[in-house]
N, C-alpha and C. Protein backbone atom coordinates (compact mmCIF):
# COMPACT_ATOMS: atom_id res chain seq x y z
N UNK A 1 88.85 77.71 90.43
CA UNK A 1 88.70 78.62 91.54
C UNK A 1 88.51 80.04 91.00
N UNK A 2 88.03 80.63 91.41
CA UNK A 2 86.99 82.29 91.40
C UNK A 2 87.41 82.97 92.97
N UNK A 3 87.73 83.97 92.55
CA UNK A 3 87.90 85.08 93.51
C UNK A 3 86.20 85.13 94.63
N UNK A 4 86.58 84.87 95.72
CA UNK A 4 85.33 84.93 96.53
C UNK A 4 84.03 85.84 96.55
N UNK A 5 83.10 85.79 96.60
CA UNK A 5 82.21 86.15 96.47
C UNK A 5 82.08 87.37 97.69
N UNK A 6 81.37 88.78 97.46
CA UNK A 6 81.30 89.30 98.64
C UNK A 6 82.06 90.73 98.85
N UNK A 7 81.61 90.71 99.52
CA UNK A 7 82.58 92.30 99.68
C UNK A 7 83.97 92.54 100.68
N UNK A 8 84.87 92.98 99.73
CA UNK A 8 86.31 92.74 99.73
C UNK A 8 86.72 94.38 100.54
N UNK A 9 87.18 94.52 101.50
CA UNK A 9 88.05 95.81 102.21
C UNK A 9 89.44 95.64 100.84
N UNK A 10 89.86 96.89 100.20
CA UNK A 10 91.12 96.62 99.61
C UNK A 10 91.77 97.59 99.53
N UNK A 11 93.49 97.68 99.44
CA UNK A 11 94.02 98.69 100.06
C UNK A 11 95.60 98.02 100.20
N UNK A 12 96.84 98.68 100.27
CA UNK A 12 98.25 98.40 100.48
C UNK A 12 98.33 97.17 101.09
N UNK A 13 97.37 96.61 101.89
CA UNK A 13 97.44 95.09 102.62
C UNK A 13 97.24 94.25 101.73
N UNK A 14 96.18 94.36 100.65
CA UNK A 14 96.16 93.15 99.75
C UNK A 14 95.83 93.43 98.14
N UNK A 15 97.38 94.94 98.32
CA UNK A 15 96.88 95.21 96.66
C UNK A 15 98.29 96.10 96.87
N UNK A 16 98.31 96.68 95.67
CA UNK A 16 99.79 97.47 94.57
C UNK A 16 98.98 98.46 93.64
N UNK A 17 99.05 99.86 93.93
CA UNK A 17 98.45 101.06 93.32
C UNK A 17 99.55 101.79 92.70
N UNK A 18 99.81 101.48 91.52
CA UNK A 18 100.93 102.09 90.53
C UNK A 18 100.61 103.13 89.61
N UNK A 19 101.22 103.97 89.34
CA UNK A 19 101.25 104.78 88.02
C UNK A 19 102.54 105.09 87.36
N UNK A 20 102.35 104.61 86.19
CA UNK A 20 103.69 104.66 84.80
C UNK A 20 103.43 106.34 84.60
N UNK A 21 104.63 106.82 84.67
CA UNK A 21 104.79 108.13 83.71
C UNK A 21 106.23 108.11 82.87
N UNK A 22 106.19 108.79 81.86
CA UNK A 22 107.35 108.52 80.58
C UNK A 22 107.41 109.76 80.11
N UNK A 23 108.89 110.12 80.18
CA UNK A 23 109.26 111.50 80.12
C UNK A 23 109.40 111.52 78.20
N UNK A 24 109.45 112.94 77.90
CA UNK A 24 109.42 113.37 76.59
C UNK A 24 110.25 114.47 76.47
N UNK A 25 110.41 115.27 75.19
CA UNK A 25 110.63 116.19 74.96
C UNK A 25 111.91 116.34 74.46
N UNK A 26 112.54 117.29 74.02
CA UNK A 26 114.16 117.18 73.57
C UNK A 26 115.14 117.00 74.67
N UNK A 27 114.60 117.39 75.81
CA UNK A 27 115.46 117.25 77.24
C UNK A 27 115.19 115.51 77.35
N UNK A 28 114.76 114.45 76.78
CA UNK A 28 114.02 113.30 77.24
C UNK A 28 115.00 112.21 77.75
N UNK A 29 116.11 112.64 77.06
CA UNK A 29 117.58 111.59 77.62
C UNK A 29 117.80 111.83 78.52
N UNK A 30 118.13 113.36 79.83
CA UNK A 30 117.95 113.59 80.92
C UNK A 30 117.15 112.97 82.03
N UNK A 31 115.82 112.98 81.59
CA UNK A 31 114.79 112.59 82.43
C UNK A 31 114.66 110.98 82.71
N UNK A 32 114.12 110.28 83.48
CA UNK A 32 113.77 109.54 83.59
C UNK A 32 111.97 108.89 83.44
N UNK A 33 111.86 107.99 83.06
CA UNK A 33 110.86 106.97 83.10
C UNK A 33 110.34 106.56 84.82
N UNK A 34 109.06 106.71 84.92
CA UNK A 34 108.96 106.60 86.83
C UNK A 34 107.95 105.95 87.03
N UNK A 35 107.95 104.94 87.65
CA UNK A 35 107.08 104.17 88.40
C UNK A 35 106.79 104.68 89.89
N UNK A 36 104.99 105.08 90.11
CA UNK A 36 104.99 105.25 91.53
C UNK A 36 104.35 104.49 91.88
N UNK A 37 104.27 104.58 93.33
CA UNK A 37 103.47 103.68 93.98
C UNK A 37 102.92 104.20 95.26
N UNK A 38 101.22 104.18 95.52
CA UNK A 38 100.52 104.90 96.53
C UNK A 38 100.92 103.85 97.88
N UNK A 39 100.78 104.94 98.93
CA UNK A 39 101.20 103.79 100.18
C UNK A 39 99.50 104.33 101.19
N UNK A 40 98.93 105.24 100.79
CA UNK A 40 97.66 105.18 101.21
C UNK A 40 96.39 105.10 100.35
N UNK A 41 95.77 104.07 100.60
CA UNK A 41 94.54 104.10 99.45
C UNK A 41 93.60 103.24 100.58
N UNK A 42 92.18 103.24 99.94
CA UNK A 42 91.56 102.12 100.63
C UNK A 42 90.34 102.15 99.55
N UNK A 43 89.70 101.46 99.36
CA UNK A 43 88.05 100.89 98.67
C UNK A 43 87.54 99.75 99.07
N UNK A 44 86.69 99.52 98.24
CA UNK A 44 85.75 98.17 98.37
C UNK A 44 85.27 97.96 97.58
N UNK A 45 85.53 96.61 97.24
CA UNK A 45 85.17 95.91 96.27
C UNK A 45 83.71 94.81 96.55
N UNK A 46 82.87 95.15 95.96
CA UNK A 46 81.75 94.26 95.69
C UNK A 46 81.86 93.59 94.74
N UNK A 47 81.92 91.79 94.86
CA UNK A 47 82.45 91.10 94.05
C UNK A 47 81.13 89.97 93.92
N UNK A 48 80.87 89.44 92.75
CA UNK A 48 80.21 88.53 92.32
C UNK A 48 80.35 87.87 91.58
N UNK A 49 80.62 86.62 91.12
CA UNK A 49 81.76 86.06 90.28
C UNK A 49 80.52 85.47 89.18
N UNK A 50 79.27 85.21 89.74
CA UNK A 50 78.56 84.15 88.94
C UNK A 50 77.81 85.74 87.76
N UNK A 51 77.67 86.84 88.27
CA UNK A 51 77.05 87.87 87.98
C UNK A 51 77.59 89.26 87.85
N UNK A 52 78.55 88.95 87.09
CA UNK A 52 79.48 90.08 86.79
C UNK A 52 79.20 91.58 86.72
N UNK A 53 78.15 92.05 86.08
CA UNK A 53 77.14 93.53 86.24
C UNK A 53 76.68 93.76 87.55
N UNK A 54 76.88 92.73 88.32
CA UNK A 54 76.34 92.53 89.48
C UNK A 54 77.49 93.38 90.92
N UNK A 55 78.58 93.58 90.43
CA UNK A 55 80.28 93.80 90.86
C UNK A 55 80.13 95.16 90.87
N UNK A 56 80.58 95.71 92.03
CA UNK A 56 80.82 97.23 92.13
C UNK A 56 82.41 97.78 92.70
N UNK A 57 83.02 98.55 92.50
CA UNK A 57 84.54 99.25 93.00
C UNK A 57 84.39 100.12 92.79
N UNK A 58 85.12 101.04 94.26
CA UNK A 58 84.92 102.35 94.89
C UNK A 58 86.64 102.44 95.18
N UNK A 59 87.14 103.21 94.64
CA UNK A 59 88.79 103.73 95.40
C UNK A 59 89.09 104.82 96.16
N UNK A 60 89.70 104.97 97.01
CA UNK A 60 89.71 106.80 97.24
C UNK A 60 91.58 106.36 97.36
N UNK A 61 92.40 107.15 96.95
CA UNK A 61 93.94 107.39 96.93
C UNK A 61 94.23 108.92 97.61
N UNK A 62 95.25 108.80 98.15
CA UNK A 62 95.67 110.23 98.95
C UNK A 62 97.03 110.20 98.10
N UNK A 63 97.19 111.29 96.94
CA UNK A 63 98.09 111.70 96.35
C UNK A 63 99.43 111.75 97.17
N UNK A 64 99.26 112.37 97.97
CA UNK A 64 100.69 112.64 98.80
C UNK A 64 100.93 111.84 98.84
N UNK A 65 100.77 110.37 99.21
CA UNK A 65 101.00 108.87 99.29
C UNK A 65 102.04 108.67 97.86
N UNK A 66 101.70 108.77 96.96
CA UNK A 66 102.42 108.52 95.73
C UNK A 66 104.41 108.70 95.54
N UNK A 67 104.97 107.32 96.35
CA UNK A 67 106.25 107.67 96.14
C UNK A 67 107.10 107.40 95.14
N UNK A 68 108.40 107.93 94.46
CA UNK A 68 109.02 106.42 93.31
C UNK A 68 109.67 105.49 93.78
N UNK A 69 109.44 104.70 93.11
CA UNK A 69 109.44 103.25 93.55
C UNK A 69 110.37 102.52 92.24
N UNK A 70 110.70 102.99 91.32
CA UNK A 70 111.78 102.58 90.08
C UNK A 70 111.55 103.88 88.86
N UNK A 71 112.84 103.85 88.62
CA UNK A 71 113.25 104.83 87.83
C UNK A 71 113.55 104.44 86.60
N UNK A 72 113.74 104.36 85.30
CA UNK A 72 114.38 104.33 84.43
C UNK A 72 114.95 105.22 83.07
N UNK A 73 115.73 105.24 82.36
CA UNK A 73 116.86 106.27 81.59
C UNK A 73 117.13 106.66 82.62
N UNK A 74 117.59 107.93 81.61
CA UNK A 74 118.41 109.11 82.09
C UNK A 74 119.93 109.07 82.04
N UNK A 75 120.40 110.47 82.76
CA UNK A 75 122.32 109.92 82.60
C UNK A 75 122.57 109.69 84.15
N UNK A 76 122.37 109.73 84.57
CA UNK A 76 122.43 109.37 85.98
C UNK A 76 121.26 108.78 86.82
N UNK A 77 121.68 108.26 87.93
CA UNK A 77 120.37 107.81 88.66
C UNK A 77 120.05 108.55 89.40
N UNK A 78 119.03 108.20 89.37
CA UNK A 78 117.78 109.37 90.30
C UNK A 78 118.07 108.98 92.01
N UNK A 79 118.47 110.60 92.37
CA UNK A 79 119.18 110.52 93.63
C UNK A 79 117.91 110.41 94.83
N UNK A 80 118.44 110.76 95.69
CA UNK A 80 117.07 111.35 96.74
C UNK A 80 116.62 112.65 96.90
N UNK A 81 117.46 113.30 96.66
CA UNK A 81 117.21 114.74 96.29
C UNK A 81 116.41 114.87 94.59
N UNK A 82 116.71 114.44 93.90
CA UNK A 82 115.45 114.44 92.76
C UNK A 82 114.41 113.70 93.22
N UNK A 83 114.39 112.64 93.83
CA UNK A 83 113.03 112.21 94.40
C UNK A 83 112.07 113.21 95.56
N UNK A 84 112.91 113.89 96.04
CA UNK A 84 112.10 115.05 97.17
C UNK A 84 111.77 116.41 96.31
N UNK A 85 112.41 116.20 95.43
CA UNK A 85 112.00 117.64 94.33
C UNK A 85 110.59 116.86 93.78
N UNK A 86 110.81 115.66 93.00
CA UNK A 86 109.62 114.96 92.09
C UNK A 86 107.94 115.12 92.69
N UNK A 87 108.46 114.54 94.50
CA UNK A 87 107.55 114.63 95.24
C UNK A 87 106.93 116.05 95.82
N UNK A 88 107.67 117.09 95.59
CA UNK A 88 107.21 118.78 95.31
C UNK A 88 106.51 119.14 94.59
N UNK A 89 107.11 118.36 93.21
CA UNK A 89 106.02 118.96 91.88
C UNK A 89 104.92 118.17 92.14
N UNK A 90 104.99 116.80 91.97
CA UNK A 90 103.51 116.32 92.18
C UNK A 90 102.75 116.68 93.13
N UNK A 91 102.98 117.38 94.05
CA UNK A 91 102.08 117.92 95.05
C UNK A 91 101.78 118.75 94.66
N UNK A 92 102.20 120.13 93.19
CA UNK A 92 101.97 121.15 92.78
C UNK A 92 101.07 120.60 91.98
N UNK A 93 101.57 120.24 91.20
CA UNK A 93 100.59 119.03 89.75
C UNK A 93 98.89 118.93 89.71
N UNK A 94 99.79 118.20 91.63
CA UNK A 94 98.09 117.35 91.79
C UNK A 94 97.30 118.22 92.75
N UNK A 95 97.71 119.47 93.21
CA UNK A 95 96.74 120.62 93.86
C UNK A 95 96.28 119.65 94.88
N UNK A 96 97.24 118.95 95.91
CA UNK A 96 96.74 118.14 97.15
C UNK A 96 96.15 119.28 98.05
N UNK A 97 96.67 120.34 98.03
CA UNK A 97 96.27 120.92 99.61
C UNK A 97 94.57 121.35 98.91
N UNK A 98 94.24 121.45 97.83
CA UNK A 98 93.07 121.55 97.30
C UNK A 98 92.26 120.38 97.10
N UNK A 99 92.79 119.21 97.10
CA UNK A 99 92.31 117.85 96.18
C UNK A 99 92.75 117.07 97.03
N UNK A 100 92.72 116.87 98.13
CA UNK A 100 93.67 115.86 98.95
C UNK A 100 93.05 114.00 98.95
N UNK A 101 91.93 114.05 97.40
CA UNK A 101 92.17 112.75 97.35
C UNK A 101 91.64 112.12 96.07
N UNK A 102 91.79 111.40 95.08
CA UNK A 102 91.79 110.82 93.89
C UNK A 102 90.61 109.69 94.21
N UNK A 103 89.55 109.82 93.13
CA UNK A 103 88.23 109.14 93.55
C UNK A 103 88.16 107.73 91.97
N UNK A 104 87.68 106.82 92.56
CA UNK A 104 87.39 106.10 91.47
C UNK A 104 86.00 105.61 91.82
N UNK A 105 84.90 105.25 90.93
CA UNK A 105 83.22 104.90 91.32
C UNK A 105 83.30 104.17 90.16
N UNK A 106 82.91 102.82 90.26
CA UNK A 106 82.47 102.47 88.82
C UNK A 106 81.10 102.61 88.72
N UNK A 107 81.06 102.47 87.67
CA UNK A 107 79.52 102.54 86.75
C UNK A 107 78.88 100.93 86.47
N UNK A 108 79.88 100.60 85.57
CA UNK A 108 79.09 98.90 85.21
C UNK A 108 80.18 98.35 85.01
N UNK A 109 80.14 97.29 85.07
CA UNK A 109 80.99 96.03 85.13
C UNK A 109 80.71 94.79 83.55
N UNK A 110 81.65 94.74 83.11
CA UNK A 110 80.99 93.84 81.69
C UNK A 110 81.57 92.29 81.00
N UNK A 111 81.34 91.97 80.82
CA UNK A 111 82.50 90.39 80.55
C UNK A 111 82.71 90.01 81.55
N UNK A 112 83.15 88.25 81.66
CA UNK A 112 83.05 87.53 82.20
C UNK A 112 84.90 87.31 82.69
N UNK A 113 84.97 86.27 84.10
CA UNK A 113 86.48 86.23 84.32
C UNK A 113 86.84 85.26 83.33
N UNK A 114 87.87 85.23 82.98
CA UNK A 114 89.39 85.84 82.88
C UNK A 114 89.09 87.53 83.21
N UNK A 115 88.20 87.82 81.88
CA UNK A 115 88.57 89.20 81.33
C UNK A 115 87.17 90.08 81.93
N UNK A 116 87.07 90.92 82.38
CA UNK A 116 86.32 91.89 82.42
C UNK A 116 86.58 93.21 81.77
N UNK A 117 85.66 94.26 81.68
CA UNK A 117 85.85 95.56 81.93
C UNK A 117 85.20 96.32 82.53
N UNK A 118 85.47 96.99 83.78
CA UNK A 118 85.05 98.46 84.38
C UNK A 118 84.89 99.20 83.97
N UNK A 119 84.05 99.92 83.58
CA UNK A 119 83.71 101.55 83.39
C UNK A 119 83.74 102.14 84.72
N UNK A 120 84.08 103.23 84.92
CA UNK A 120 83.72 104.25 86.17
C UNK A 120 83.81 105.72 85.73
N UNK A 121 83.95 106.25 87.04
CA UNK A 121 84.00 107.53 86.85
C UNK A 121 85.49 108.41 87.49
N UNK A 122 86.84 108.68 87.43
CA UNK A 122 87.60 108.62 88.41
C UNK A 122 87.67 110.35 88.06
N UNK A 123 87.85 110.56 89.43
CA UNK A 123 88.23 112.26 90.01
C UNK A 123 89.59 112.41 90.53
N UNK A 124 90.02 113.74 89.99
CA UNK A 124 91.57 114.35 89.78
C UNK A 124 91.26 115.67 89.90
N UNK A 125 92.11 116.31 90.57
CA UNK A 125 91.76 117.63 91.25
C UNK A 125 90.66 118.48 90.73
N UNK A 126 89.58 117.94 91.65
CA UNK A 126 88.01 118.09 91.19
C UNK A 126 87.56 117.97 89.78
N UNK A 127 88.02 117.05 88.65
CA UNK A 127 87.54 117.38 87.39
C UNK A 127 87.36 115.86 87.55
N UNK A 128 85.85 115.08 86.95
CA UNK A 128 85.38 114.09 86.89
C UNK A 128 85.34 113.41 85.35
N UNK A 129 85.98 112.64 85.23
CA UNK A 129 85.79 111.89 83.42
C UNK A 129 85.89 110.36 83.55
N UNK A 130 84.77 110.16 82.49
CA UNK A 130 84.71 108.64 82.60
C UNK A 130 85.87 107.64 82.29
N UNK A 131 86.32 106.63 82.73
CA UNK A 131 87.74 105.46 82.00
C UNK A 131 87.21 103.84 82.21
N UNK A 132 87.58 103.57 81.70
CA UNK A 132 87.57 102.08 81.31
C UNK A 132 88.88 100.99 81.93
N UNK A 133 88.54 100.75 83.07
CA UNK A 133 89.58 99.46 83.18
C UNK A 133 89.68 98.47 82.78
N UNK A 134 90.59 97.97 82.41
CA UNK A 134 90.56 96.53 81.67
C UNK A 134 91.10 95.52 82.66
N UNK A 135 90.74 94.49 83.24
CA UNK A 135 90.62 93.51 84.43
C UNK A 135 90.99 92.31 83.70
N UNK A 136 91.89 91.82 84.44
CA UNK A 136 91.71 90.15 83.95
C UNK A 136 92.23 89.67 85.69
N UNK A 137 91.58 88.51 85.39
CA UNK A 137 92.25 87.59 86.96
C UNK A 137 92.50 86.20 86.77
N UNK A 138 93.50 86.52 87.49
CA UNK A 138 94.21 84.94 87.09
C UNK A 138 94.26 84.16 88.45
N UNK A 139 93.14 83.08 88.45
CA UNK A 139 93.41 82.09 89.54
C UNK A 139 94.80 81.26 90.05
N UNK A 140 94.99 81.35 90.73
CA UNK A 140 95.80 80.17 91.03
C UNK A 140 96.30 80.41 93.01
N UNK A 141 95.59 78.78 92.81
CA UNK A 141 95.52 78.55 94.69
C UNK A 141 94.55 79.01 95.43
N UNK A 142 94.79 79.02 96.57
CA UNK A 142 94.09 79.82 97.63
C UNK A 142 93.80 81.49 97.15
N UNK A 143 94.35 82.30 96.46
CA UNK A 143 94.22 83.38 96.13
C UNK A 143 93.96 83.41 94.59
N UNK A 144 93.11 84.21 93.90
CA UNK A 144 93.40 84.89 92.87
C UNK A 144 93.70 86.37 92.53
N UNK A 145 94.69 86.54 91.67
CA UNK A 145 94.97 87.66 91.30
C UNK A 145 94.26 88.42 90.16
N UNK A 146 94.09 89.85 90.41
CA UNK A 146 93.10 90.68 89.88
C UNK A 146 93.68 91.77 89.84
N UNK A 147 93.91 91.84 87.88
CA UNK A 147 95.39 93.28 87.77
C UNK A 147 93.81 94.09 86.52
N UNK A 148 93.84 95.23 87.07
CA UNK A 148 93.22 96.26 86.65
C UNK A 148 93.89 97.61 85.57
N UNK A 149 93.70 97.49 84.63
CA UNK A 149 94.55 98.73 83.77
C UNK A 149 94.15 99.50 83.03
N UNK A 150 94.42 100.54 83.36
CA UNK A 150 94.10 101.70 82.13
C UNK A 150 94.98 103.37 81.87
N UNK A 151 94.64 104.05 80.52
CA UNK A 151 95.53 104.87 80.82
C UNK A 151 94.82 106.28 80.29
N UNK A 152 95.56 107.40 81.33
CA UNK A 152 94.44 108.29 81.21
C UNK A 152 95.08 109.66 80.71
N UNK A 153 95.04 110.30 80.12
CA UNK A 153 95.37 111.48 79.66
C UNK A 153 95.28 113.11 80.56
N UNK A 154 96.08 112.81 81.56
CA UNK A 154 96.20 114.02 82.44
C UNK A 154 95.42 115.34 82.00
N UNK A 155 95.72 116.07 80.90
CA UNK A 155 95.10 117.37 80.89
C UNK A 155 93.50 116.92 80.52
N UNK A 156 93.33 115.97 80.46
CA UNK A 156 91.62 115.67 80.83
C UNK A 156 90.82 115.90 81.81
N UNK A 157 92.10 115.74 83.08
CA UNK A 157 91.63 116.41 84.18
C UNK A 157 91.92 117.56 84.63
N UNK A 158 92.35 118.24 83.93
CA UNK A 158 93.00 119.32 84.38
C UNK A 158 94.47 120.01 85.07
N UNK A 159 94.99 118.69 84.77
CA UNK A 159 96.40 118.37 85.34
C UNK A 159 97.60 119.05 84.23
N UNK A 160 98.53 119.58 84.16
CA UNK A 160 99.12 120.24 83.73
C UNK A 160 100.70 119.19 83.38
N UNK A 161 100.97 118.71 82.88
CA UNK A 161 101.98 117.66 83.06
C UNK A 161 103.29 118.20 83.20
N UNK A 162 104.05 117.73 84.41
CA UNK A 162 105.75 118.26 84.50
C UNK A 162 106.56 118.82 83.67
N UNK A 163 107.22 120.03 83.35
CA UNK A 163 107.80 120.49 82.48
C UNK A 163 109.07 121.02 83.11
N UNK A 164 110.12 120.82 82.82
CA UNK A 164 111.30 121.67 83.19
C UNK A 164 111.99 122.45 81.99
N UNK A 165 111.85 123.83 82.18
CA UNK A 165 112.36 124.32 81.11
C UNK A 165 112.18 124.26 79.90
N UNK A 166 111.05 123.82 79.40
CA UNK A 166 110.27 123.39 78.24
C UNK A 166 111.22 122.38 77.50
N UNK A 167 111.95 121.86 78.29
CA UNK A 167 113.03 120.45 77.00
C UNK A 167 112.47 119.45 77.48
N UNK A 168 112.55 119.18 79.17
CA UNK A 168 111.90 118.02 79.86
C UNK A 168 110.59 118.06 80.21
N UNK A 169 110.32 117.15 79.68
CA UNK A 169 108.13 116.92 79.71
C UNK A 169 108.18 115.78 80.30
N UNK A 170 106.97 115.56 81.14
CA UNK A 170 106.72 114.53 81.27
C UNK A 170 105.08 114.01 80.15
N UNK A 171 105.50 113.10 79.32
CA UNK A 171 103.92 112.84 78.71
C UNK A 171 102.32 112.48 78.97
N UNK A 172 101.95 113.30 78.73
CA UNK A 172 100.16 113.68 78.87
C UNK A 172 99.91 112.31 79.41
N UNK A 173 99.58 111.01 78.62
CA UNK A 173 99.48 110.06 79.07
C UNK A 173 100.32 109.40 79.76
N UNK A 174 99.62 108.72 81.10
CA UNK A 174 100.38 108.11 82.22
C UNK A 174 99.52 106.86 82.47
N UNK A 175 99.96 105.64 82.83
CA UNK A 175 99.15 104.22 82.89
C UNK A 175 99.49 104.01 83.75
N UNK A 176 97.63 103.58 84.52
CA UNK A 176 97.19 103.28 86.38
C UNK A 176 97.16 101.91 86.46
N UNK A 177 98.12 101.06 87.05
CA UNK A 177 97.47 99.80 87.42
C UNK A 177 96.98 99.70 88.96
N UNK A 178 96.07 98.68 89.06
CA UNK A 178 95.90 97.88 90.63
C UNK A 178 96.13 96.74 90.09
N UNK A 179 97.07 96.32 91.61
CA UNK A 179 96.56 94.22 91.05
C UNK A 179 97.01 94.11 93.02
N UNK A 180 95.46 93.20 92.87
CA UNK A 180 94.99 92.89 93.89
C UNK A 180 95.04 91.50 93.93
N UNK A 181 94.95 90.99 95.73
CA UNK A 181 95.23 89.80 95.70
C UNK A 181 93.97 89.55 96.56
N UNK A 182 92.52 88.51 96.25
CA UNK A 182 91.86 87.93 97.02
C UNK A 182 91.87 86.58 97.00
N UNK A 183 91.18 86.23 97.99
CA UNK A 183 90.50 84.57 98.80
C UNK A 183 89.88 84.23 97.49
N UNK A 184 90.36 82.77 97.28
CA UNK A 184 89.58 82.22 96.14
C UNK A 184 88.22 81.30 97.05
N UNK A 185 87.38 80.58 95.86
CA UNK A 185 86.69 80.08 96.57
C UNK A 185 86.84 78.44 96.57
């Protein structure tokens, strides 16, 4: 079984839009490790299973959407009040009231399932650079699953990465997954 042929609506109904960030710096025992997760996104997926170059994906994400969703280190756990601060800075970070949305376009599509890779083009508060997703999908049943990954180096886009007090950093690189769930055939 192969993920259906055709063009796929995709989005929080039949997918998981994550980003890993991993704190640094001499402050780094303080900080925590953060998993987010977007609760507004939507794209479309043009899918062709026999003709892989043939496959197109379009994302658009609304930053503000981006809540945490698991924490890890630190000396304490991350309250709700550090989560409503977190969700301050990233709205500073990500220049929403300027940028109010995160673009992905691919370019070409290459290799066959299991494994593919995406090239595209993804946009971050207006600065455009090419990335490479790495795709694999794993059949099984009525659905197959389709986990997408890559990781991108913030000040590429112009993004300035979290700093408190110059001890706590959060690190340049941060890793985007999707994993989507479609209709097999």
């Amino acid at each position: 079984m192969t993920p259906k042929s055709g063009t796929h609506d995709i989005g929080p109904s039949n997918g998981q839009l994550t980003v890993n960030t991993y704190v640094g710096g001499m402050g780094s025992k303080m900080g925590h490790d953060l998993v987010l997760q977007a609760s507004r996104w939507s794209g479309t997926l043009n899918l062709d299973p026999d003709n892989p170059s043939a496959s197109s994906v379009q994302v658009t994400i609304d930053p503000r959407s981006l809540e945490v969703i698991q924490a890890s280190g630190g000396v304490k756990a991350l309250s709700d009040k550090d989560k409503r601060e977190i969700a301050q800075n990233q709205e500073k970070t990500l220049q929403v009231d300027r940028f109010p949305e995160i673009t992905f376009e691919s370019t070409s599509v290459n290799g066959s399932a299991p494994r593919l890779s995406v090239d595209g083009n993804l946009t971050i508060v207006g600065n455009t650079r090419p990335v490479t997703l790495d795709v694999e999908v794993d059949d099984a049943g009525a659905n197959s699953k389709v986990t997408a990954k890559t990781t991108i180096v913030q000040t590429d886009f112009g993004v300035k990465p979290y700093s408190k007090l110059g001890a706590l950093k959060v690190k340049d690189p941060v890793d985007l997954q999707i994993v989507l769930t479609l209709p097999s055939t």
